[in-house]
N, C-alpha and C. Protein backbone atom coordinates (compact mmCIF):
# COMPACT_ATOMS: atom_id res chain seq x y z
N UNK A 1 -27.25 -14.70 -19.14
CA UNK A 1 -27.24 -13.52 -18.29
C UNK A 1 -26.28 -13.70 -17.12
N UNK A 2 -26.52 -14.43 -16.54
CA UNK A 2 -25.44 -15.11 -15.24
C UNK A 2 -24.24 -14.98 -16.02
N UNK A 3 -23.68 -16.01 -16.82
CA UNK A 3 -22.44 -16.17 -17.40
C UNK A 3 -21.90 -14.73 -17.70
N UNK A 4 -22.76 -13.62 -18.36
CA UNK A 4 -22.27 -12.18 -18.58
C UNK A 4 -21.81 -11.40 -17.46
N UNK A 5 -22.38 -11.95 -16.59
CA UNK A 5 -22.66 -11.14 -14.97
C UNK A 5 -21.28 -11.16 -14.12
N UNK A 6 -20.87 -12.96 -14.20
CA UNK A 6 -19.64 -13.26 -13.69
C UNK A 6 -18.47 -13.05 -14.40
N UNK A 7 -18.75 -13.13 -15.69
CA UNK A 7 -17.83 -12.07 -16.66
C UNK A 7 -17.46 -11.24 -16.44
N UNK A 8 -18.24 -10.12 -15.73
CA UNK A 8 -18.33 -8.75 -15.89
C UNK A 8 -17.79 -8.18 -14.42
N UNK A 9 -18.16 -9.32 -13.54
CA UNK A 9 -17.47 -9.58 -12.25
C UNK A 9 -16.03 -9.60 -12.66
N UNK A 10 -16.08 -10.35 -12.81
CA UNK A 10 -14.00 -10.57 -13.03
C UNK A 10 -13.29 -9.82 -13.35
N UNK A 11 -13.60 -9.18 -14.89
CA UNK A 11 -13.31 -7.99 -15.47
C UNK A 11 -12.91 -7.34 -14.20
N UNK A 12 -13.91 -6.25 -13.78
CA UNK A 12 -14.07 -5.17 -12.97
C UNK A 12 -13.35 -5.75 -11.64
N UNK A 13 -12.81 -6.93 -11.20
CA UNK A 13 -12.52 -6.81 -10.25
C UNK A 13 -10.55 -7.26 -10.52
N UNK A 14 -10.48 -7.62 -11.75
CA UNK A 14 -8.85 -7.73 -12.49
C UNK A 14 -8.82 -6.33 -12.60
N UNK A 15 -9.65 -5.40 -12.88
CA UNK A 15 -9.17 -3.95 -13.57
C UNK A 15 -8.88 -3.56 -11.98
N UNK A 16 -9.62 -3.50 -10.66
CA UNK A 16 -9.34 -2.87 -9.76
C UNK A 16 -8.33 -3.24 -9.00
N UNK A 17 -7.91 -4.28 -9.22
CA UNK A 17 -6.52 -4.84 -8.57
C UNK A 17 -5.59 -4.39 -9.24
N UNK A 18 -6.08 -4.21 -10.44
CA UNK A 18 -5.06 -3.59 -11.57
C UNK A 18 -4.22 -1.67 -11.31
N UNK A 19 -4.99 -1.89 -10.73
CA UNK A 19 -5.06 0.29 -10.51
C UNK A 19 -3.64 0.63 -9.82
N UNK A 20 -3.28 -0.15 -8.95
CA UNK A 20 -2.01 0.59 -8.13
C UNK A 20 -0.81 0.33 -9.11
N UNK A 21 -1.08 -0.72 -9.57
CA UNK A 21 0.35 -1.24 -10.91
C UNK A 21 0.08 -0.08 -12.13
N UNK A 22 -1.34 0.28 -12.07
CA UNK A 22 -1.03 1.12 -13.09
C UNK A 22 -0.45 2.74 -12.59
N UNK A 23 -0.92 2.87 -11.59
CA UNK A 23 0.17 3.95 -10.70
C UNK A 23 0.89 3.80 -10.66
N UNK A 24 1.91 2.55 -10.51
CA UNK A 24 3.59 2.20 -10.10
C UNK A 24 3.79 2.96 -11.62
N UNK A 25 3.15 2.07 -12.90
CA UNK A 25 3.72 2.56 -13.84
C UNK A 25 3.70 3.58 -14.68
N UNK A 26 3.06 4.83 -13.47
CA UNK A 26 2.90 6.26 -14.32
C UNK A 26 4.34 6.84 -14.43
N UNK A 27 4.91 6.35 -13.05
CA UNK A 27 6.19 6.80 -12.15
C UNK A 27 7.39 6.39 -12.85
N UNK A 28 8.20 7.31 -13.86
CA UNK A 28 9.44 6.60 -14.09
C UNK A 28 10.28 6.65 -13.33
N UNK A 29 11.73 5.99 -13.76
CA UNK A 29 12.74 6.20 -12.42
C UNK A 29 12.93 7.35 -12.20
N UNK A 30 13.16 8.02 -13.01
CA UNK A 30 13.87 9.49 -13.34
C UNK A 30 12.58 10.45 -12.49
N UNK A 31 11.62 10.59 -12.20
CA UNK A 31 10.75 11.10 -11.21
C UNK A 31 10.80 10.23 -9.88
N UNK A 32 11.00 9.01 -10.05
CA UNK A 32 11.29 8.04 -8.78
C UNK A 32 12.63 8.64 -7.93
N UNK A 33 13.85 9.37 -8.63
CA UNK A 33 14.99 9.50 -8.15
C UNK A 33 14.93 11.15 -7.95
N UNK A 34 14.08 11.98 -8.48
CA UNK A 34 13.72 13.07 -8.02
C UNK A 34 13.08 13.49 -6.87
N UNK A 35 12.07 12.59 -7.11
CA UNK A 35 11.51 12.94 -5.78
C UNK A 35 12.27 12.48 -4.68
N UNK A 36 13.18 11.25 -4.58
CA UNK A 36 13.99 10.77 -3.50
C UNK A 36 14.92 12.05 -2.52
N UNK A 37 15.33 12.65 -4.00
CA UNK A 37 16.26 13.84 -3.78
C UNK A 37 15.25 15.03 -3.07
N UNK A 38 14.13 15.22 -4.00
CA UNK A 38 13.26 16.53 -3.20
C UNK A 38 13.08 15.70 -1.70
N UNK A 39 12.85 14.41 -1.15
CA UNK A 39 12.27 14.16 0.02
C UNK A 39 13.46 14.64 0.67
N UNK A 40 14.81 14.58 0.34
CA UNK A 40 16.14 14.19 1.57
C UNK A 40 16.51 16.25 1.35
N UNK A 41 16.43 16.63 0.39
CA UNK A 41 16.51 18.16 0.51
C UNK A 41 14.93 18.97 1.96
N UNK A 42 14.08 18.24 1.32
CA UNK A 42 13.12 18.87 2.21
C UNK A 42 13.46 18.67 4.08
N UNK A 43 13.79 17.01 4.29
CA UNK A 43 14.08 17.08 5.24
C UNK A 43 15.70 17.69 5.41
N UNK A 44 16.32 17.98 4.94
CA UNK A 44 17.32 18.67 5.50
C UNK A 44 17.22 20.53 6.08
N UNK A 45 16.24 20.83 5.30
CA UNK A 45 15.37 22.30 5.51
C UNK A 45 14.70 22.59 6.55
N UNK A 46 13.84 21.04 6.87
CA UNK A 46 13.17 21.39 7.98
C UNK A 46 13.81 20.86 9.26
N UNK A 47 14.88 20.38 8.91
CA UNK A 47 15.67 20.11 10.40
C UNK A 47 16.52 21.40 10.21
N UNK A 48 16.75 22.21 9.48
CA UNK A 48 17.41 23.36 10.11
C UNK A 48 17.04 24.49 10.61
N UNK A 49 15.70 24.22 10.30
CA UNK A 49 14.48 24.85 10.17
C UNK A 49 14.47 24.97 11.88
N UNK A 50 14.62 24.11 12.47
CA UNK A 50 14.42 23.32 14.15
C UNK A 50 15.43 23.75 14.62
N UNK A 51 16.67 24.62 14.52
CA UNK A 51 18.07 25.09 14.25
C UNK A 51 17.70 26.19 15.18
N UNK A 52 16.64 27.00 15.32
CA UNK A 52 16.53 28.32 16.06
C UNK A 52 16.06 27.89 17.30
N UNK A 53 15.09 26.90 17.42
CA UNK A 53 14.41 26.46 18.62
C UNK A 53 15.02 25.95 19.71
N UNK A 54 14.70 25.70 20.91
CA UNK A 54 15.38 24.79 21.96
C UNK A 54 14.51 24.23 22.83
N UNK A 55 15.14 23.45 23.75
CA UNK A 55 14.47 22.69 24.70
C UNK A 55 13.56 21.55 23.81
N UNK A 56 12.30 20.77 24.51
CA UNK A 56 11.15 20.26 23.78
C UNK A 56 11.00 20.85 22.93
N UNK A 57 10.77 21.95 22.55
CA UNK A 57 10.13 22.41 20.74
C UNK A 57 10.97 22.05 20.06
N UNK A 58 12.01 22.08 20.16
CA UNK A 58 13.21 22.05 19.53
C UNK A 58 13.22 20.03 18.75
N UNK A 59 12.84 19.47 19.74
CA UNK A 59 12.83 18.08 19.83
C UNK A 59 11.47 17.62 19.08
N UNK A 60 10.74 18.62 19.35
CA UNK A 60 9.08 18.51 18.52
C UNK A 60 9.42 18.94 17.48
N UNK A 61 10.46 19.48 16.91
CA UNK A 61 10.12 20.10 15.29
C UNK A 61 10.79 18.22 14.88
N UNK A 62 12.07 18.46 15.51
CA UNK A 62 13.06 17.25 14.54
C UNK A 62 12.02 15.98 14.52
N UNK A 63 11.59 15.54 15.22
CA UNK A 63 10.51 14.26 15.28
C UNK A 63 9.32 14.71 14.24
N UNK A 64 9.08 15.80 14.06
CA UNK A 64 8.08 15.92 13.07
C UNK A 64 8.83 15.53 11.91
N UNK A 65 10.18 16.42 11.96
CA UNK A 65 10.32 16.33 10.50
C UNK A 65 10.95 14.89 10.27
N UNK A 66 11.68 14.24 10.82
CA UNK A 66 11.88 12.98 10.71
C UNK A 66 10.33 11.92 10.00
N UNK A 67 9.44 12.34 11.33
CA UNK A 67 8.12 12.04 10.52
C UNK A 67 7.39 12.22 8.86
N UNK A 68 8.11 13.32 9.01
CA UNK A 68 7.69 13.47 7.22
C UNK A 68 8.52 13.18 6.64
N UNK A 69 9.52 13.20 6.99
CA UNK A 69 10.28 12.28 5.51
C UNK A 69 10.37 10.78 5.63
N UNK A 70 9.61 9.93 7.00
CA UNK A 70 9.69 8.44 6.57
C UNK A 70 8.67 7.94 6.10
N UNK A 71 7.16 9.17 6.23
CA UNK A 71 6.22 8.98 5.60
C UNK A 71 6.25 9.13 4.04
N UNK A 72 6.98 10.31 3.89
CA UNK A 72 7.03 10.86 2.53
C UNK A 72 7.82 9.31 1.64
N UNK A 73 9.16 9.19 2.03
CA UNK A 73 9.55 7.78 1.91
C UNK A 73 8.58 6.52 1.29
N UNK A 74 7.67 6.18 2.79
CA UNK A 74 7.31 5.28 2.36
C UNK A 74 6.02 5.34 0.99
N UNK A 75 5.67 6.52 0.45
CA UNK A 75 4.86 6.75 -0.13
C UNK A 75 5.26 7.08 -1.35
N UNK A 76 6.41 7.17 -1.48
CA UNK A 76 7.02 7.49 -2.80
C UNK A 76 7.25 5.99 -2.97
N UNK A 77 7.25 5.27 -2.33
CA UNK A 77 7.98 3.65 -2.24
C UNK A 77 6.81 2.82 -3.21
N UNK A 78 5.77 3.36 -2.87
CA UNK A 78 4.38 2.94 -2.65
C UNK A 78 3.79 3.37 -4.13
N UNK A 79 3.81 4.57 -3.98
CA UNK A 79 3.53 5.37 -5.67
C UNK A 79 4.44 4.49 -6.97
N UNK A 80 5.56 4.37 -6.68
CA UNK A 80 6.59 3.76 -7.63
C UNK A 80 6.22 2.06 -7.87
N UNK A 81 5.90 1.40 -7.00
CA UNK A 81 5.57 0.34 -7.08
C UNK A 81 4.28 -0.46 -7.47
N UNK A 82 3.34 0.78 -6.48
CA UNK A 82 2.23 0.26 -6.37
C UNK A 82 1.88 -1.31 -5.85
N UNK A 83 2.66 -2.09 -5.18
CA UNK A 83 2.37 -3.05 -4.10
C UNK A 83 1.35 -3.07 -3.00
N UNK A 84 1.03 -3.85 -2.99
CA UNK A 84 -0.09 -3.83 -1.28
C UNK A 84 1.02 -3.52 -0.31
N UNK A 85 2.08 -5.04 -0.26
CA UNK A 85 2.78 -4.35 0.77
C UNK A 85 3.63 -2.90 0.97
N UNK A 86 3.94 -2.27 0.05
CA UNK A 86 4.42 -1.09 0.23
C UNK A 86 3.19 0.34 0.24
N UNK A 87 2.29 -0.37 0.25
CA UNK A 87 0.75 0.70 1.13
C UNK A 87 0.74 0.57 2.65
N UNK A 88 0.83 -0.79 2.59
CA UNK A 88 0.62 -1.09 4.29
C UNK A 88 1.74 -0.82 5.06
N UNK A 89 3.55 -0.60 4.09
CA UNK A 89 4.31 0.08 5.01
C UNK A 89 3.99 1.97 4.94
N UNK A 90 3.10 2.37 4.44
CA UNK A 90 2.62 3.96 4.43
C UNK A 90 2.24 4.00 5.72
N UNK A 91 0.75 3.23 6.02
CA UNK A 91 0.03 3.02 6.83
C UNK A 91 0.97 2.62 8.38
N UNK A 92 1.86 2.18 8.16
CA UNK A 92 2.58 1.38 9.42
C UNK A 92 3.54 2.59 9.67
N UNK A 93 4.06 3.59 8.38
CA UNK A 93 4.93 4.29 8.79
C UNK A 93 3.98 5.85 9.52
N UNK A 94 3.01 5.74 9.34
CA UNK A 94 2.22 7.07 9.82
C UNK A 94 1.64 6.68 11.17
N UNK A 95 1.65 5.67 11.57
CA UNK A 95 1.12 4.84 12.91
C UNK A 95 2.43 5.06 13.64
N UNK A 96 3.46 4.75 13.28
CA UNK A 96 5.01 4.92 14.28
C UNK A 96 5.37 6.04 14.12
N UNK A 97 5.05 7.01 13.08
CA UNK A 97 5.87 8.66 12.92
C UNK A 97 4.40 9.30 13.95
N UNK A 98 3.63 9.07 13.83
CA UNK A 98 2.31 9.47 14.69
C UNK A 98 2.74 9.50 16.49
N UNK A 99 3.13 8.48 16.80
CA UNK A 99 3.17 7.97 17.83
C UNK A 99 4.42 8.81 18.06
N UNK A 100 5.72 8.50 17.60
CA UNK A 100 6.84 9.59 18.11
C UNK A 100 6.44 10.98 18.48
N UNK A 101 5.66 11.60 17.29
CA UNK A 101 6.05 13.12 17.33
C UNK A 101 4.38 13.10 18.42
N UNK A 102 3.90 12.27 18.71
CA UNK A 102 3.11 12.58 20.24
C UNK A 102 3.70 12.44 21.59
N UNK A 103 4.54 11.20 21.59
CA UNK A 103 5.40 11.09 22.29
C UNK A 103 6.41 12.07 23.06
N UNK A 104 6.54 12.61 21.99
CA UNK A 104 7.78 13.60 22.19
C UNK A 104 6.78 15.12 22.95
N UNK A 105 5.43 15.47 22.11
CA UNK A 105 4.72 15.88 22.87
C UNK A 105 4.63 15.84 24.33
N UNK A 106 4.35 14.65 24.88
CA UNK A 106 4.51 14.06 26.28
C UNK A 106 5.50 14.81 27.19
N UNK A 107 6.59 15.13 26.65
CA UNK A 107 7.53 15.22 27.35
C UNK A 107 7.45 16.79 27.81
N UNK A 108 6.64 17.24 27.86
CA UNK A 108 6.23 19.07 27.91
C UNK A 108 5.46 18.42 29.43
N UNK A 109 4.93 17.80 29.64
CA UNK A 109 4.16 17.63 30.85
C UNK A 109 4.99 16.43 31.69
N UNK A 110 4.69 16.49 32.87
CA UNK A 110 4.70 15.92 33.96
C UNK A 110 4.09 14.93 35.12
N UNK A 111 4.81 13.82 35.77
CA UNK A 111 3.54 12.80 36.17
C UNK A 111 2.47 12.15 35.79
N UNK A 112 1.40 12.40 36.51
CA UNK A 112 0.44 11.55 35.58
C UNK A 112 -0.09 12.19 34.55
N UNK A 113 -0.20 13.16 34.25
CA UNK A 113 -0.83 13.90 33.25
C UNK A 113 0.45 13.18 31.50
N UNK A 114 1.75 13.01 32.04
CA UNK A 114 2.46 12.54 30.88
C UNK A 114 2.33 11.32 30.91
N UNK A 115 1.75 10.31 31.82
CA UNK A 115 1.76 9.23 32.03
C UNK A 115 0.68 8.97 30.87
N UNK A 116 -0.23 9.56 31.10
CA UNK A 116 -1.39 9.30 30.48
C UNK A 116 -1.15 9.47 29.01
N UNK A 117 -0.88 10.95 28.84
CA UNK A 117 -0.44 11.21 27.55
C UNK A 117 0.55 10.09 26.41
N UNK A 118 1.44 9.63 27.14
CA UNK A 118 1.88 8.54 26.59
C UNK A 118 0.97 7.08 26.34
N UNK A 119 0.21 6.86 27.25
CA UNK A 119 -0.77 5.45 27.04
C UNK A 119 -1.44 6.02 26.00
N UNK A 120 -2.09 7.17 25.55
CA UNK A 120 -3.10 7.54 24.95
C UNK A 120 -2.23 7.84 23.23
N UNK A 121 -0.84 8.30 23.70
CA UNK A 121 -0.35 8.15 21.94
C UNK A 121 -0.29 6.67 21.78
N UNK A 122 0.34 5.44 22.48
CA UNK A 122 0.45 4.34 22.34
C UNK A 122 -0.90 4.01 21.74
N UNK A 123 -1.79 4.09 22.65
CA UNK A 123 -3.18 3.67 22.68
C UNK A 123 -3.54 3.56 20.82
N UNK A 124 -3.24 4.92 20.07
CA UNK A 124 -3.54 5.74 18.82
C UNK A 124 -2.47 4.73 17.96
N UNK A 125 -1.26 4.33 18.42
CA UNK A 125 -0.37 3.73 17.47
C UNK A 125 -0.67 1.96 17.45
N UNK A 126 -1.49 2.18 18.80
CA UNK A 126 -1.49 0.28 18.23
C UNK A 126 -2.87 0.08 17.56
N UNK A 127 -4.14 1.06 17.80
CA UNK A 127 -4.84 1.32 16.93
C UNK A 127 -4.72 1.35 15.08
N UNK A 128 -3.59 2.42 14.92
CA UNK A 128 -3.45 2.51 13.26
C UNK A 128 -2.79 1.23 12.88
N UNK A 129 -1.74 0.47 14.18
CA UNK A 129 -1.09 -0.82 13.71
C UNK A 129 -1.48 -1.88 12.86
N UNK A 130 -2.69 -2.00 14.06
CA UNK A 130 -4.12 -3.10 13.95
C UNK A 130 -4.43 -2.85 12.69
N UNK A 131 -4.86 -1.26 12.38
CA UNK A 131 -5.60 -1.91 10.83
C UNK A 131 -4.97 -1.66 9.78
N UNK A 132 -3.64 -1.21 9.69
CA UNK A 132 -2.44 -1.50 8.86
C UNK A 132 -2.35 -2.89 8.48
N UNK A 133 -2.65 -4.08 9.66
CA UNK A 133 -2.53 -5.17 9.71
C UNK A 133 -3.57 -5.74 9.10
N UNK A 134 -4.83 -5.11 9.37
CA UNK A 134 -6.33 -5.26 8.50
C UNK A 134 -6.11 -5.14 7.43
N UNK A 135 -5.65 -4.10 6.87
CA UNK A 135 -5.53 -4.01 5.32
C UNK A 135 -4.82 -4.68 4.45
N UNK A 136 -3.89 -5.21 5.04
CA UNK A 136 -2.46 -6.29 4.80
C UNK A 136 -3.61 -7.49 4.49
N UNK A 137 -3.89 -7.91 5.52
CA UNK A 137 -4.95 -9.12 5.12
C UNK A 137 -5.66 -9.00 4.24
N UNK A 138 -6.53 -7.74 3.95
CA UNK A 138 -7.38 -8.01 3.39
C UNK A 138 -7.21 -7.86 1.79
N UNK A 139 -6.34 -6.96 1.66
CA UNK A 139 -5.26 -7.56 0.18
C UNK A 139 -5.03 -8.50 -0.11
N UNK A 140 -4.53 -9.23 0.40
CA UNK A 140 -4.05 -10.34 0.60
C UNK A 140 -5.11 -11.44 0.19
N UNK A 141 -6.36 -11.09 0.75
CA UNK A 141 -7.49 -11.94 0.40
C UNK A 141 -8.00 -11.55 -1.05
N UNK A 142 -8.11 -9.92 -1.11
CA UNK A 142 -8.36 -9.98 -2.66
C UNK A 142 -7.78 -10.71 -3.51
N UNK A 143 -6.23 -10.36 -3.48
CA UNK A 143 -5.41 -11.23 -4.65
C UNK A 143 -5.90 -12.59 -4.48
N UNK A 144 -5.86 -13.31 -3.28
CA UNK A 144 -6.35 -14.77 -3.77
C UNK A 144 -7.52 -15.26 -4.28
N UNK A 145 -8.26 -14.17 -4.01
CA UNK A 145 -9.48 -14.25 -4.36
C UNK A 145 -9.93 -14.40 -5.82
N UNK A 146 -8.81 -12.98 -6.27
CA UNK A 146 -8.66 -12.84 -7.85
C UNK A 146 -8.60 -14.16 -8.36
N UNK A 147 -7.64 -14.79 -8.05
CA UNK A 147 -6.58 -15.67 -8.46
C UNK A 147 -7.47 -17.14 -8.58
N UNK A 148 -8.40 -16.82 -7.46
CA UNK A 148 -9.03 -18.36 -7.69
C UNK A 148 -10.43 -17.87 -8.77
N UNK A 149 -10.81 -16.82 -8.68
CA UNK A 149 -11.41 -16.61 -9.52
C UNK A 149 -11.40 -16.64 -10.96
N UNK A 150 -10.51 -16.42 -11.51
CA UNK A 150 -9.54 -16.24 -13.01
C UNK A 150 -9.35 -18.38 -13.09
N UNK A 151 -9.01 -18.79 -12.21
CA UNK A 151 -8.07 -19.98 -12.28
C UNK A 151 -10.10 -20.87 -12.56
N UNK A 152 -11.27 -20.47 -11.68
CA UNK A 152 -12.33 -21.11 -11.89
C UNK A 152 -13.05 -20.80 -13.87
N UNK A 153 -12.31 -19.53 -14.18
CA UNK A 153 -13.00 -18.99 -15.35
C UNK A 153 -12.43 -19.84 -16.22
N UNK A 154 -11.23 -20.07 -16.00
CA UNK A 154 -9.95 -20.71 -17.04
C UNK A 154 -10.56 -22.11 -17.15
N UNK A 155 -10.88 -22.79 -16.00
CA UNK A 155 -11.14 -24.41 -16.30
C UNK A 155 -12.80 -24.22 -16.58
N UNK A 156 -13.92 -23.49 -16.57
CA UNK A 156 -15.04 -23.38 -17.42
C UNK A 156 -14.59 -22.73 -18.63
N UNK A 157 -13.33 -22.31 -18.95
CA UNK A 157 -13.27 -22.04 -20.79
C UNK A 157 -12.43 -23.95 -20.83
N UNK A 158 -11.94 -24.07 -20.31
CA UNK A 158 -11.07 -25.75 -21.12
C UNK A 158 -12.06 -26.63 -21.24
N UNK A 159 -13.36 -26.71 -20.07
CA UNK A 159 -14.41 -27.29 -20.15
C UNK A 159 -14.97 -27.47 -21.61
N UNK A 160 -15.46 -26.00 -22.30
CA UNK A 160 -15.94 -25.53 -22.92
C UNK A 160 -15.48 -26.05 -23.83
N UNK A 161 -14.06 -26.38 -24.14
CA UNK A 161 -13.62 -26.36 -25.39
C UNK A 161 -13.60 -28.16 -25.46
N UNK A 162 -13.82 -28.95 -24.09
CA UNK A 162 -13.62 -30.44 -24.34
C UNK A 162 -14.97 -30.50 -25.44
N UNK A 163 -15.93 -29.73 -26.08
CA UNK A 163 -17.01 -30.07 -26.25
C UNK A 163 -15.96 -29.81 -28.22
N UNK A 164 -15.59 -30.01 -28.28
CA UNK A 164 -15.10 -29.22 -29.73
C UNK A 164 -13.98 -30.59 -29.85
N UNK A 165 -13.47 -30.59 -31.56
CA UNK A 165 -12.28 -31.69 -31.47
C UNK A 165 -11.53 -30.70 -32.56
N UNK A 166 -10.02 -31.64 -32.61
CA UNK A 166 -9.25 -31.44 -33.77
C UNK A 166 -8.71 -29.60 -33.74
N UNK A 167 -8.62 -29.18 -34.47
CA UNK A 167 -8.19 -27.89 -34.53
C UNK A 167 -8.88 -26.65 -34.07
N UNK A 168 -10.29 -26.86 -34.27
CA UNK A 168 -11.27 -26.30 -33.31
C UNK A 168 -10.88 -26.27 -31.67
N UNK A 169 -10.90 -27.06 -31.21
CA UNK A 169 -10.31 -27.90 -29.99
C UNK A 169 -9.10 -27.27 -29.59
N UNK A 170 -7.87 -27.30 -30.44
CA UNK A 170 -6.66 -26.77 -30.35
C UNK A 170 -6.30 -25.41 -29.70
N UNK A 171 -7.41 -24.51 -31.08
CA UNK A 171 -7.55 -23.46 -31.11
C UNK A 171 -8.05 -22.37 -29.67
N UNK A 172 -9.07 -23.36 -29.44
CA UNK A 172 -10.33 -22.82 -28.20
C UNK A 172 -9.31 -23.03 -26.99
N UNK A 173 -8.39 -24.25 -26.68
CA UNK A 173 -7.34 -24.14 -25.16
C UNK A 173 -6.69 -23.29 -25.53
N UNK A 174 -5.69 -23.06 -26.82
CA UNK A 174 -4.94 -21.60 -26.80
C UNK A 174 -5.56 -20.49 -26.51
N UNK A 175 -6.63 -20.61 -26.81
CA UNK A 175 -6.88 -18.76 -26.55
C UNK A 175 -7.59 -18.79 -25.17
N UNK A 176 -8.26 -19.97 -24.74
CA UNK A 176 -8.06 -20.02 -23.33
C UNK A 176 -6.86 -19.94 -22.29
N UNK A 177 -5.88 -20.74 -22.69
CA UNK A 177 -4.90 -20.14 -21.98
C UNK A 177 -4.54 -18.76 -22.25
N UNK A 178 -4.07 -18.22 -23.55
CA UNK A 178 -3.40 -16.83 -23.43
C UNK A 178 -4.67 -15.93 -22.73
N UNK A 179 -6.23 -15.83 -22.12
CA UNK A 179 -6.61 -15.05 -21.96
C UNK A 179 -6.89 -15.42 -21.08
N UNK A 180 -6.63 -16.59 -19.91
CA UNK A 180 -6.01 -16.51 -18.47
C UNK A 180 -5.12 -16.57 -18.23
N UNK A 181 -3.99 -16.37 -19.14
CA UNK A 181 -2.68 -16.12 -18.55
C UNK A 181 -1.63 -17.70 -18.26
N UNK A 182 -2.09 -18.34 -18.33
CA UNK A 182 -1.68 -20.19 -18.51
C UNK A 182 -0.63 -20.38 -19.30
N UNK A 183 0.06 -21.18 -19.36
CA UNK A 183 1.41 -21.52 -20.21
C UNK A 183 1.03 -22.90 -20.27
């Protein structure tokens, strides 16, 4: 029962590490290089878009839209790959596009009232930083986690098979290795 249990552990936790690679690989190039093109057309629309405005608004549209296309960017980056680290640059890029287009907010007010306004977008960007940085880690810990996990399953199957000789024996490390992945 145990032995099924930690089985069943591993499984389910190789399949969920598994999920973003299987997203990278829904994405061919040919939609990878489309959408590149729809992101750099969109932002060219909405910066002309910002074309009628002036003063601060004018400066609040372009920082938005700058904002969406380094988000959009990093998420197409992210979709195509499916990497941890190219999640945690999503996360890092919506924490700094966040912070600008508040920033730029700021600049509509005066003295302390913008003083503040600025500590308080900062405040919000080193907030999303932090756990951009959380999540980085804690990826980071899954995979090793995986990794020592798979690597403990692998030496209780070689175990397994010291109990066997001759071609029996042979047989039982090959298919232990090919089904942890071992060379």
């Amino acid at each position: 029962m145990i032995k099924n249990t930690v089985l069943t552990f591993a499984l389910l936790t190789a399949g969920v590490l598994a999920l973003p690679m299987a997203q990278a690989a829904a994405m061919s190039k040919s939609d990878y290089q489309s959408s590149k093109t729809r992101i750099k057309a969109d932002y060219t629309s909405d910066k002309a878009a910002c074309g009628s405005q002036t003063g601060n608004a004018k400066d609040i549209c372009v920082e938005e839209g700058k904002a969406k296309e380094k988000v959009a960017r990093a998420e197409l980056e992210y979709g195509y790959s499916g990497k941890v680290s190219d999640r945690n640059k999503v996360l890092v890029a919506k924490a700094e596009t966040t912070y600008a287009v508040a920033k730029e907010r700021c600049d509509d007010l005066t003295g302390n009232p913008k003083s503040v306004c600025v500590k308080e977008a900062k405040a919000v960007e080193v907030k999303a930083l932090a756990d951009a940085k959380l999540g980085k880690e804690i990826g980071e810990a899954r995979k090793d986690a995986a990794t020592d996990q798979r690597d403990a399953d692998y030496k209780v199957a070689i175990q397994k098979c010291d109990a066997l000789a001759g071609d029996a024996k042979s047989s039982c490390v090959a298919s232990a290795k090919m089904t942890f992945g071992k060379t």
